[in-house]
C-alpha atoms as a PDB file:
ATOM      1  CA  UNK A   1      18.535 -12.173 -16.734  1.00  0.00           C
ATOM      2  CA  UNK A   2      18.664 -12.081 -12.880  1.00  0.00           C
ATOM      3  CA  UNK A   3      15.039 -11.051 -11.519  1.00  0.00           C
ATOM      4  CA  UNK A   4      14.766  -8.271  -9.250  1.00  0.00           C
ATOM      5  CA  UNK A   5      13.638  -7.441  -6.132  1.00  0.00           C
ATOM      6  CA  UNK A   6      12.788  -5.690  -3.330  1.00  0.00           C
ATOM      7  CA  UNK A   7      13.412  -5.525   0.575  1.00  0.00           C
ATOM      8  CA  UNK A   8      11.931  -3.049   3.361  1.00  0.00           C
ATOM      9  CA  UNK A   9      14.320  -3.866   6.081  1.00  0.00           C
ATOM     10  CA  UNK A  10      14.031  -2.191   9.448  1.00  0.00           C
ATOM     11  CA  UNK A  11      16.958  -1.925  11.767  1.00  0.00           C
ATOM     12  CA  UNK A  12      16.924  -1.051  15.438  1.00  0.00           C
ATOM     13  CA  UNK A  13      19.482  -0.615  18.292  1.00  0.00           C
ATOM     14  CA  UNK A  14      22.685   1.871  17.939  1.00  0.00           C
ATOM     15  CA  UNK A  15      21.899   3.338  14.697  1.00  0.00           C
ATOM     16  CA  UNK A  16      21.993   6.912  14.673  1.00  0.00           C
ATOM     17  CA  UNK A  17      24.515   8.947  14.812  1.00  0.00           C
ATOM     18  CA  UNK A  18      27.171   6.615  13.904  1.00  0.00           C
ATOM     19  CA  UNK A  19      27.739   6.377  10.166  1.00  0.00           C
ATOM     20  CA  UNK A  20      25.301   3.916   9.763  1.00  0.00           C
ATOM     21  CA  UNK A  21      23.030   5.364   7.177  1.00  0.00           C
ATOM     22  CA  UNK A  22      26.341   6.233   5.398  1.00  0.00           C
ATOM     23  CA  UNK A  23      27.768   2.758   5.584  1.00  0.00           C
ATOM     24  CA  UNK A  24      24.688   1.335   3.601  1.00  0.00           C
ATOM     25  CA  UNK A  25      24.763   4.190   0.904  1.00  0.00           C
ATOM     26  CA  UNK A  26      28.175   3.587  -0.181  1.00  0.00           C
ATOM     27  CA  UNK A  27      27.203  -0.551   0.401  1.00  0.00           C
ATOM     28  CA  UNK A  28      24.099  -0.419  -1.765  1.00  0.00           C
ATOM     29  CA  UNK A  29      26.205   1.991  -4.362  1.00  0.00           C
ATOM     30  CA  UNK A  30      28.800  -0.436  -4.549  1.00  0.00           C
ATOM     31  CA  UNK A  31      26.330  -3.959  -5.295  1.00  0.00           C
ATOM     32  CA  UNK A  32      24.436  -2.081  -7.861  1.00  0.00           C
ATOM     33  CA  UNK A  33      20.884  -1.361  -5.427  1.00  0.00           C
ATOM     34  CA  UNK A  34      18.550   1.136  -5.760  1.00  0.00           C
ATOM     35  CA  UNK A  35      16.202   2.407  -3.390  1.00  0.00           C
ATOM     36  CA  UNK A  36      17.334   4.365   0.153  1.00  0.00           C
ATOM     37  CA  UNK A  37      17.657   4.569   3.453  1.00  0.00           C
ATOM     38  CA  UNK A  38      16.264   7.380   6.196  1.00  0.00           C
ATOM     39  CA  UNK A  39      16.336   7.549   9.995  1.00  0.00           C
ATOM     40  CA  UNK A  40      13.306   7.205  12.030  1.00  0.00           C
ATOM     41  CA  UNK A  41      11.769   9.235  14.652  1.00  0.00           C
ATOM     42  CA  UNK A  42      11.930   6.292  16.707  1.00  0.00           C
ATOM     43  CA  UNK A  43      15.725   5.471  16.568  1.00  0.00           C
ATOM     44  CA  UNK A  44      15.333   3.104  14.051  1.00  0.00           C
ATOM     45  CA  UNK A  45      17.022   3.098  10.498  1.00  0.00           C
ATOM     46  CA  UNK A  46      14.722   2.287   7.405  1.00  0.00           C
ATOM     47  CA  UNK A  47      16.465   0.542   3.947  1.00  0.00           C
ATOM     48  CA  UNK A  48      14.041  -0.179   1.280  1.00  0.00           C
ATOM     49  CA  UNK A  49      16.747  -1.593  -1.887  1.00  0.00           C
ATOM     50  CA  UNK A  50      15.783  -2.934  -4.639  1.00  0.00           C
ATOM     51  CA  UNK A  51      18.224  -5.331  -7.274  1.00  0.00           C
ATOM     52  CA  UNK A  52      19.213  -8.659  -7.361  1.00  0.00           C
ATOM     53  CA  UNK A  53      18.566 -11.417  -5.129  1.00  0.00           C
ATOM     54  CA  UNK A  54      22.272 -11.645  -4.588  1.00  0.00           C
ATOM     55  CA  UNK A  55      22.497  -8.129  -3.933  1.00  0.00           C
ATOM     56  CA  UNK A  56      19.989  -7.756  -1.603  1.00  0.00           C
ATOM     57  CA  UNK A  57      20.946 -10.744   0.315  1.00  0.00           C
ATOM     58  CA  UNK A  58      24.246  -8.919   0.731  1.00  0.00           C
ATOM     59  CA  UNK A  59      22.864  -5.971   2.016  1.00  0.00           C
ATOM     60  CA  UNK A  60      20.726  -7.837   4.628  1.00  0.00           C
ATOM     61  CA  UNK A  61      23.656  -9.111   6.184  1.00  0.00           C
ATOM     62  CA  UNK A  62      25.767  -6.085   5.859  1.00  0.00           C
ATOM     63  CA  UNK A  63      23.155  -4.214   7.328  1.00  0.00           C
ATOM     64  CA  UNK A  64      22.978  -6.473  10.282  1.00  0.00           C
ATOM     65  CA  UNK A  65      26.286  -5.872  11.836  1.00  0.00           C
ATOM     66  CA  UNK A  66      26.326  -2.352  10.402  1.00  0.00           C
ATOM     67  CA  UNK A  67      29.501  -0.141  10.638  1.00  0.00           C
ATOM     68  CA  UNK A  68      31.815  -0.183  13.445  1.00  0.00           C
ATOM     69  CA  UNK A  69      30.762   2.247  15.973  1.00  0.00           C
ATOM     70  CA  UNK A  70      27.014   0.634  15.850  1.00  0.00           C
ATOM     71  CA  UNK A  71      25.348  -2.158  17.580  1.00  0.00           C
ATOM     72  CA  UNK A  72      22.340  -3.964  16.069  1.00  0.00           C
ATOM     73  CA  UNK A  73      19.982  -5.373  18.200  1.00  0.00           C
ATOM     74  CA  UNK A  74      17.097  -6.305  16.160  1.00  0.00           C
ATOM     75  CA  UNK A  75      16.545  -6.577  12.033  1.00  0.00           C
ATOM     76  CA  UNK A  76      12.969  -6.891  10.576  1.00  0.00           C
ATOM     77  CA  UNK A  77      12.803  -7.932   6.461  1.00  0.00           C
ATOM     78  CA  UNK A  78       9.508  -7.614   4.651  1.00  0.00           C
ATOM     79  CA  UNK A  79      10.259  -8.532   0.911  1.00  0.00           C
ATOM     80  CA  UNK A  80       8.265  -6.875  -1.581  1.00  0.00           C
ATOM     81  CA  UNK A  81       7.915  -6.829  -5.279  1.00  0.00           C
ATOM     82  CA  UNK A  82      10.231  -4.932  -7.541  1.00  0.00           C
ATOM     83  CA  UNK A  83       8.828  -0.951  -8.278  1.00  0.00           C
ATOM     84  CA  UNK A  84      11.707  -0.009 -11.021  1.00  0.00           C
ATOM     85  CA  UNK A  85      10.910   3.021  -9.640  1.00  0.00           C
ATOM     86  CA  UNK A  86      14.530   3.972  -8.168  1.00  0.00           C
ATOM     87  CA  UNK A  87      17.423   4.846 -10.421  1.00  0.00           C
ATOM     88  CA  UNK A  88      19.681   4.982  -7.768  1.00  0.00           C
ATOM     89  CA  UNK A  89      20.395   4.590  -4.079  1.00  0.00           C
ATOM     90  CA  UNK A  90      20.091   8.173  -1.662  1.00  0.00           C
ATOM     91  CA  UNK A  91      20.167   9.241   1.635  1.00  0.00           C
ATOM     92  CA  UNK A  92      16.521  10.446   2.023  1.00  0.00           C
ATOM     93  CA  UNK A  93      15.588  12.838   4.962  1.00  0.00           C
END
């Protein structure tokens, strides 16, 4: 059994208004994370997932090039210990 875990990952640059919080909705849907992702007052997108380490590692990188019309400029990780408390992965507002 794979252990689980989980990631707070904080992504700034152009990441609002582009898609971007959609991009890593259908991304985490798709590898099996739970968890979700929410835009911050201060421009910047928030992902907490948790899953797999292989899962996770994929959404770290897909989350640092984002979709098209973005442009990351910065990524901060903070790994932190599987909750179980997610059953899936939402949009939160």
């Amino acid at each position: 059994m794979n252990k689980k875990i989980g990631v707070e990952i904080t992504v700034r640059g152009l990441v609002q208004g582009v898609g971007f919080r959609y991009f890593i909705h259908r991304r985490c849907n798709e590898l099996g994370l739970a968890g979700f992702v929410k835009n911050q007052t201060d421009g910047s997108v928030f992902i907490y997932a948790e899953g797999s380490q292989e899962s996770i590692n994929q959404i770290i990188e897909l989350s640092s090039q984002g979709p098209s019309r973005s442009d990351v400029r910065e990524q901060k990780l903070k790994k932190v210990s599987y909750s179980g408390i997610y059953t899936e992965f939402i949009i939160s507002r």
